[in-house]
C-alpha atoms as a PDB file:
ATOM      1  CA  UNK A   1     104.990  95.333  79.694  1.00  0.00           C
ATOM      2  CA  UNK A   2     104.551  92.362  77.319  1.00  0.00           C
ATOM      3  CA  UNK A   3     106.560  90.453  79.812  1.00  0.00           C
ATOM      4  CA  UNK A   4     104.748  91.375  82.556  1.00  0.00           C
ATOM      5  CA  UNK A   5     101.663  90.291  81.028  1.00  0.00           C
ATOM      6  CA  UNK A   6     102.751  87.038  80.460  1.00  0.00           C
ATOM      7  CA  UNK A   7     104.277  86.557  83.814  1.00  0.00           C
ATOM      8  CA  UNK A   8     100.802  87.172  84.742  1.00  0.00           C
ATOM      9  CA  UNK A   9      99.061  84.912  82.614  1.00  0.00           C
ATOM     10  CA  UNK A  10     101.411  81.896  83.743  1.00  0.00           C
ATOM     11  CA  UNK A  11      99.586  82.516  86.851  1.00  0.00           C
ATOM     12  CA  UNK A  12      95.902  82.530  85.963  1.00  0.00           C
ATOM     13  CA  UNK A  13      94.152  79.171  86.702  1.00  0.00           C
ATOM     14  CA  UNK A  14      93.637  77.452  83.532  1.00  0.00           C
ATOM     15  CA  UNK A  15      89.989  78.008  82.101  1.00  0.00           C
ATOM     16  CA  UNK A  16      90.136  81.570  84.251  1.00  0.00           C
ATOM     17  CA  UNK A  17      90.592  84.725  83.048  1.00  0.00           C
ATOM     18  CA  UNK A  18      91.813  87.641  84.531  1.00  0.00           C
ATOM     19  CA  UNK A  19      90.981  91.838  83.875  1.00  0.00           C
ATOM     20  CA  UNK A  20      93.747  93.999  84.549  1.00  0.00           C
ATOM     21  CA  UNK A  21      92.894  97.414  85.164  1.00  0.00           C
ATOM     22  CA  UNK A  22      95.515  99.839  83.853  1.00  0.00           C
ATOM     23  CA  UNK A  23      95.849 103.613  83.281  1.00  0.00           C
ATOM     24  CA  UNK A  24      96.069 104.903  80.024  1.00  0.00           C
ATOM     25  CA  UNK A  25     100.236 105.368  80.642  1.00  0.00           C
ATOM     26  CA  UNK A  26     101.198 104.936  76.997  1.00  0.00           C
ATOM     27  CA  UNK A  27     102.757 101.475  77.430  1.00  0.00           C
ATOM     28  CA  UNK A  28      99.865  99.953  78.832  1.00  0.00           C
ATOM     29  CA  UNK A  29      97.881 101.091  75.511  1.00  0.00           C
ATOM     30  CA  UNK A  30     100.658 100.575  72.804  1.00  0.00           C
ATOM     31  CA  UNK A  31      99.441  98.575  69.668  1.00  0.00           C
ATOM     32  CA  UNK A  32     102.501  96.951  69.781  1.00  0.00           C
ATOM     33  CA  UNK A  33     101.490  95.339  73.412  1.00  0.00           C
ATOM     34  CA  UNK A  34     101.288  91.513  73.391  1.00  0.00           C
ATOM     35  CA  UNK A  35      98.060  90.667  75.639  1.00  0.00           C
ATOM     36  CA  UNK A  36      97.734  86.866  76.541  1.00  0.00           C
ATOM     37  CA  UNK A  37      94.404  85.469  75.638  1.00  0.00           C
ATOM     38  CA  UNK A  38      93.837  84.965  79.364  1.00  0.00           C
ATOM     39  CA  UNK A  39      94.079  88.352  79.973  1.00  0.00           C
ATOM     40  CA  UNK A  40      91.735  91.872  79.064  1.00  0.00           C
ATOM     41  CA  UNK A  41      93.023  95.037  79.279  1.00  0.00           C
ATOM     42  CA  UNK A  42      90.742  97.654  80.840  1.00  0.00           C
ATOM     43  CA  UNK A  43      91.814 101.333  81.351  1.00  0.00           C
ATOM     44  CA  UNK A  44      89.517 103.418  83.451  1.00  0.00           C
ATOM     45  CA  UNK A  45      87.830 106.537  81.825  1.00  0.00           C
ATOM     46  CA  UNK A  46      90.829 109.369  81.431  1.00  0.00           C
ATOM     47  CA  UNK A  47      91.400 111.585  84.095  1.00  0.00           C
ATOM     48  CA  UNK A  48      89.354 109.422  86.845  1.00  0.00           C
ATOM     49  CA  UNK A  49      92.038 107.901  89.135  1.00  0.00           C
ATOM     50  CA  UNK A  50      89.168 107.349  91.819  1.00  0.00           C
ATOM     51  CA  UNK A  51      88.008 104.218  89.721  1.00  0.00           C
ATOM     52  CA  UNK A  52      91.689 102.516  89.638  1.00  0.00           C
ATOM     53  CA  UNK A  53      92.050 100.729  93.012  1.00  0.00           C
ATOM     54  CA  UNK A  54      95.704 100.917  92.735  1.00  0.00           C
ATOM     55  CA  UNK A  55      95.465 104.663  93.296  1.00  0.00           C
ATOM     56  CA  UNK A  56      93.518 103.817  96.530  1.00  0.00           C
ATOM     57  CA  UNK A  57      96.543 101.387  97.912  1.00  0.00           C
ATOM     58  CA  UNK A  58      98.922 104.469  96.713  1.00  0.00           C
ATOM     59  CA  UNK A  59      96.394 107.064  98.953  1.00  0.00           C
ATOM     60  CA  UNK A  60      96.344 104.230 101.794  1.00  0.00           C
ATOM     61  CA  UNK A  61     100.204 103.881 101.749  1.00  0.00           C
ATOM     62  CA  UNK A  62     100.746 107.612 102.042  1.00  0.00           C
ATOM     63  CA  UNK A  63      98.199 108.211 104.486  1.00  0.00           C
ATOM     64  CA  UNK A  64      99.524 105.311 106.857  1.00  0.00           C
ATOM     65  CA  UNK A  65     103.351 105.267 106.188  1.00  0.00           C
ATOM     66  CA  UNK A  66     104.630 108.032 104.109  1.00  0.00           C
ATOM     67  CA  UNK A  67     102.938 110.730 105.184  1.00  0.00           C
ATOM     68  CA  UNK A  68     104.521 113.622 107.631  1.00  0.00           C
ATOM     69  CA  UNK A  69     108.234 112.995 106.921  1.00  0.00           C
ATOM     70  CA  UNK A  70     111.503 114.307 105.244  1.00  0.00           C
ATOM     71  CA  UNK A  71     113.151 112.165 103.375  1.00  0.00           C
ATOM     72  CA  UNK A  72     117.145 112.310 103.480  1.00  0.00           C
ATOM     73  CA  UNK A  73     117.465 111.498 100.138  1.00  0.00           C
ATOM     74  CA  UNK A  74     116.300 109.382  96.957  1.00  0.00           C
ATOM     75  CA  UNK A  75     117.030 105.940  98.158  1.00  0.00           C
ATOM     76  CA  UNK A  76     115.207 107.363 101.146  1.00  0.00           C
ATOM     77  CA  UNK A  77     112.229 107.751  99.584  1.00  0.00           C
ATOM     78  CA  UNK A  78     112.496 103.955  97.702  1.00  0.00           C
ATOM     79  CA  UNK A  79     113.093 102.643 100.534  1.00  0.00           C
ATOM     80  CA  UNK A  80     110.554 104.051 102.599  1.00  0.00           C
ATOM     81  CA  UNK A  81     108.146 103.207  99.690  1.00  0.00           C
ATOM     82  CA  UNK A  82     109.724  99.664  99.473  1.00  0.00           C
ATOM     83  CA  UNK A  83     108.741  99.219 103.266  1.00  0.00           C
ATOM     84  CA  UNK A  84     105.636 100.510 103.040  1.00  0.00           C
ATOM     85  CA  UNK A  85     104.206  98.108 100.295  1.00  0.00           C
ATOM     86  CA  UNK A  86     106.159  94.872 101.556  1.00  0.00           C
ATOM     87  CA  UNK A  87     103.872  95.908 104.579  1.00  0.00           C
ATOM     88  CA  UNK A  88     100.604  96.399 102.677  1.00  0.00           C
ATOM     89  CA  UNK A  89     101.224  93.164 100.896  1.00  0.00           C
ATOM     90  CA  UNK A  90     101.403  91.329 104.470  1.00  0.00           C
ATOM     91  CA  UNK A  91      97.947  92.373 104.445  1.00  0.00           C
ATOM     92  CA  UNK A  92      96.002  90.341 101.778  1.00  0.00           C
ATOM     93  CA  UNK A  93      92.557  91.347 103.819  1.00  0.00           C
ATOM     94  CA  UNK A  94      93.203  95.049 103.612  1.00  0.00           C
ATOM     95  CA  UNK A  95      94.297  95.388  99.830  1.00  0.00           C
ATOM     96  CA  UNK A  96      90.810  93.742  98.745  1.00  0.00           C
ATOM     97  CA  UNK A  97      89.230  95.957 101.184  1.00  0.00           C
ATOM     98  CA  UNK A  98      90.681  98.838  99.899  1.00  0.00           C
ATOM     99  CA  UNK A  99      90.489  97.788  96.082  1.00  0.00           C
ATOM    100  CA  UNK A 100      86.752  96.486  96.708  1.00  0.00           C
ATOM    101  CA  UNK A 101      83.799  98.160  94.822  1.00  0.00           C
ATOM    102  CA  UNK A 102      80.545  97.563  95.810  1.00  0.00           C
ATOM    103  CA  UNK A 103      78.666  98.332  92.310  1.00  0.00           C
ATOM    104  CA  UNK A 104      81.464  95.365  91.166  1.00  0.00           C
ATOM    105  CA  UNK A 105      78.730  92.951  92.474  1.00  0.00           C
ATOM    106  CA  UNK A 106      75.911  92.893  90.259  1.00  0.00           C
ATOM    107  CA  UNK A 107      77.980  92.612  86.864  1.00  0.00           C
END
């Protein structure tokens, strides 16, 4: 996860800073995690998936492509999940409309 975050940070316009919203998975909150200075870590309250927009693209994804099917296997499933988010990330508009929240706006 360290390396992630610092991918990450590589990307963040100099003088920027960007808030990554995580849940509380146990490497995302280890006190061993190395967080770039560019970067804050902020995990939604516990048990409250309905405020991590992620979880929305996961619901939207299901809903649209993964929904109503058997899968033939494992790799089945990857794949189909593959598919579905090389399509969702075709769709720049939709993700922020999806991870958009209105009460964002006055902070």
């Amino acid at each position: 996860m360290s390396q992630h975050l610092a991918e990450i940070a590589r990307h963040i316009d100099d003088g920027a800073h960007a808030i990554l919203i995580t849940d509380q998975a146990g490497w995302h909150m280890s006190n061993k995690l190395v967080v770039p200075d560019n970067i804050t870590i902020l995990p939604p309250p516990p048990k409250s998936p309905e405020l991590n927009p992620v979880e929305n693209l996961w619901n939207f994804m299901r809903d649209n492509w993964l929904s109503n099917r058997v899968f033939k296997s494992y790799d089945d499933i990857v794949d189909h999940c593959c598919d579905a988010w090389r399509k969702l990330e075709r769709q720049p508009w939709r993700i922020m409309s999806i991870g958009r929240r209105e009460w964002v706006n006055g902070f």
